[in-house]
Protein backbone atom coordinates (compact mmCIF):
# COMPACT_ATOMS: atom_id res chain seq x y z
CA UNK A 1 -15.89 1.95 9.84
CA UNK A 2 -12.48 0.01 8.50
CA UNK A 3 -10.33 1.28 6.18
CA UNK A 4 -11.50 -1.24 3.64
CA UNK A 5 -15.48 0.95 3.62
CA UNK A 6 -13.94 3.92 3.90
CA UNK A 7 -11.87 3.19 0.49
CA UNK A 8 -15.12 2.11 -1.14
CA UNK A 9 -17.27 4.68 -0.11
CA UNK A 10 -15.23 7.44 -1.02
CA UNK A 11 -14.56 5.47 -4.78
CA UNK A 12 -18.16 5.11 -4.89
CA UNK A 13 -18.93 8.92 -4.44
CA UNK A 14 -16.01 10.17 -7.18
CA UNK A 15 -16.34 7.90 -9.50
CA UNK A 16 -20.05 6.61 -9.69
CA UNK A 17 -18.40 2.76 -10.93
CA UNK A 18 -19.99 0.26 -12.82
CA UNK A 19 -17.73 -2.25 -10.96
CA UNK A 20 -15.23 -1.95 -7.85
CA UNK A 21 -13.48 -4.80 -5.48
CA UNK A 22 -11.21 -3.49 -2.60
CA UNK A 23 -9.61 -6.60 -1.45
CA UNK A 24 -7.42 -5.71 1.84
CA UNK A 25 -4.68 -7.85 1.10
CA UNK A 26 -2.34 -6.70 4.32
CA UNK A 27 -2.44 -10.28 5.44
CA UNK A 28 0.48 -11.17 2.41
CA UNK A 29 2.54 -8.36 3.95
CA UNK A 30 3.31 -9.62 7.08
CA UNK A 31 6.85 -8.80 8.07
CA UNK A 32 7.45 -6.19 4.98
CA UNK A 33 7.42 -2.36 5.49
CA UNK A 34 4.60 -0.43 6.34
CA UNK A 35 2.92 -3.62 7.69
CA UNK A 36 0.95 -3.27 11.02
CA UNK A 37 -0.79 -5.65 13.38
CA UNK A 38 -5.07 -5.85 12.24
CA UNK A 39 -3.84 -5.20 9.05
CA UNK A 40 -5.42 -2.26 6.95
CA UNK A 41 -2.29 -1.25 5.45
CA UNK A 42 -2.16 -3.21 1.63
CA UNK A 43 -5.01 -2.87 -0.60
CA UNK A 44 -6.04 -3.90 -4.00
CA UNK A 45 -8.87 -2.04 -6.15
CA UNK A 46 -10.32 -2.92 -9.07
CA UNK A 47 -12.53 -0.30 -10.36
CA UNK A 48 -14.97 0.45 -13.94
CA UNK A 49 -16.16 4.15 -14.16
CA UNK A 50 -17.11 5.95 -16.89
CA UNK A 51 -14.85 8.81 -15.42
CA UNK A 52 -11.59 7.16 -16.66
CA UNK A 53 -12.57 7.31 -20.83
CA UNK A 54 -9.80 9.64 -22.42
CA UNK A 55 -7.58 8.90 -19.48
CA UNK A 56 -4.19 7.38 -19.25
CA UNK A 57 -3.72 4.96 -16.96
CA UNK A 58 -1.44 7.51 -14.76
CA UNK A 59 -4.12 10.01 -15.06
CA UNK A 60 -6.24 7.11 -13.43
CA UNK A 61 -4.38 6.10 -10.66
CA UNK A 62 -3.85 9.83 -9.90
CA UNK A 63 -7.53 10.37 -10.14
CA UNK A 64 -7.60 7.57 -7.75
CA UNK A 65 -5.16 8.44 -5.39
CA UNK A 66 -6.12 12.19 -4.91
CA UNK A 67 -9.64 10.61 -3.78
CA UNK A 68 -7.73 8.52 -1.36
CA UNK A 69 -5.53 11.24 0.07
CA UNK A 70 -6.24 10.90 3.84
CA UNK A 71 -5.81 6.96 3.98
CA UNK A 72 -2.66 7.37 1.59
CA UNK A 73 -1.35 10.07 4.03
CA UNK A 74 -2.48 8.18 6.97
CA UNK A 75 -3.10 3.75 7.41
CA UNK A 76 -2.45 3.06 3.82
CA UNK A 77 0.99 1.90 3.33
CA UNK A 78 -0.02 0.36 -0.01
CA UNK A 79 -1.95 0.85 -3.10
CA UNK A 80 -2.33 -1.57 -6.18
CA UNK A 81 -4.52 0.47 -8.50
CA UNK A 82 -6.76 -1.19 -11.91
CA UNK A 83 -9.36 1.07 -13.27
CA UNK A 84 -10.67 0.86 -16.43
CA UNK A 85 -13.55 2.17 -18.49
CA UNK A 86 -16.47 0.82 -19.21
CA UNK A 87 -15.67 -2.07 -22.72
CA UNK A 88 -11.98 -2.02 -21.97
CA UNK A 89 -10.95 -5.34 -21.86
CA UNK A 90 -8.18 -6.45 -18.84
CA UNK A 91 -5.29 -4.99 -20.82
CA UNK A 92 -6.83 -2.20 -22.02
């Protein structure tokens, strides 16, 4: 399974989303820290839950990250985090 499932699944599981995109975007890191051949290193989520209402967006990307642990603590090099709740609008 790549690193790329393995992010979604686990999302999928804690947070039940209404919407999620994990977009591996290693490929733009080439040559930068943390950057490894195959890639799997840089990734981008987008993610809707009903779990994130009443949260601040730190609380979030903790939330977030303590799902991710392993992969952070592991092939993950990189982590650009936007969750929202469900009716927030892209700034919200």
């Amino acid at each position: 399974m790549s690193t790329r499932d393995t992010i979604i699944n686990k999302l999928h599981e804690a947070f039940l989303p209404e919407s999620l995109d994990v977009t591996d975007e290693s490929h733009l890191h080439e040559g930068h820290a943390g950057h490894r051949p195959g890639g799997e290193t840089h990734f981008r989520v987008y993610i809707v839950s009903p779990a994130f209402e009443g949260k601040s967006r730190i609380e979030r990307h903790r939330m977030v990250n303590a799902t991710l642990g392993a992969e952070l603590q592991g092939s993950v090099h990189a982590l650009a985090i936007r969750a929202q709740a469900p009716g927030e609008t892209a700034g919200g």
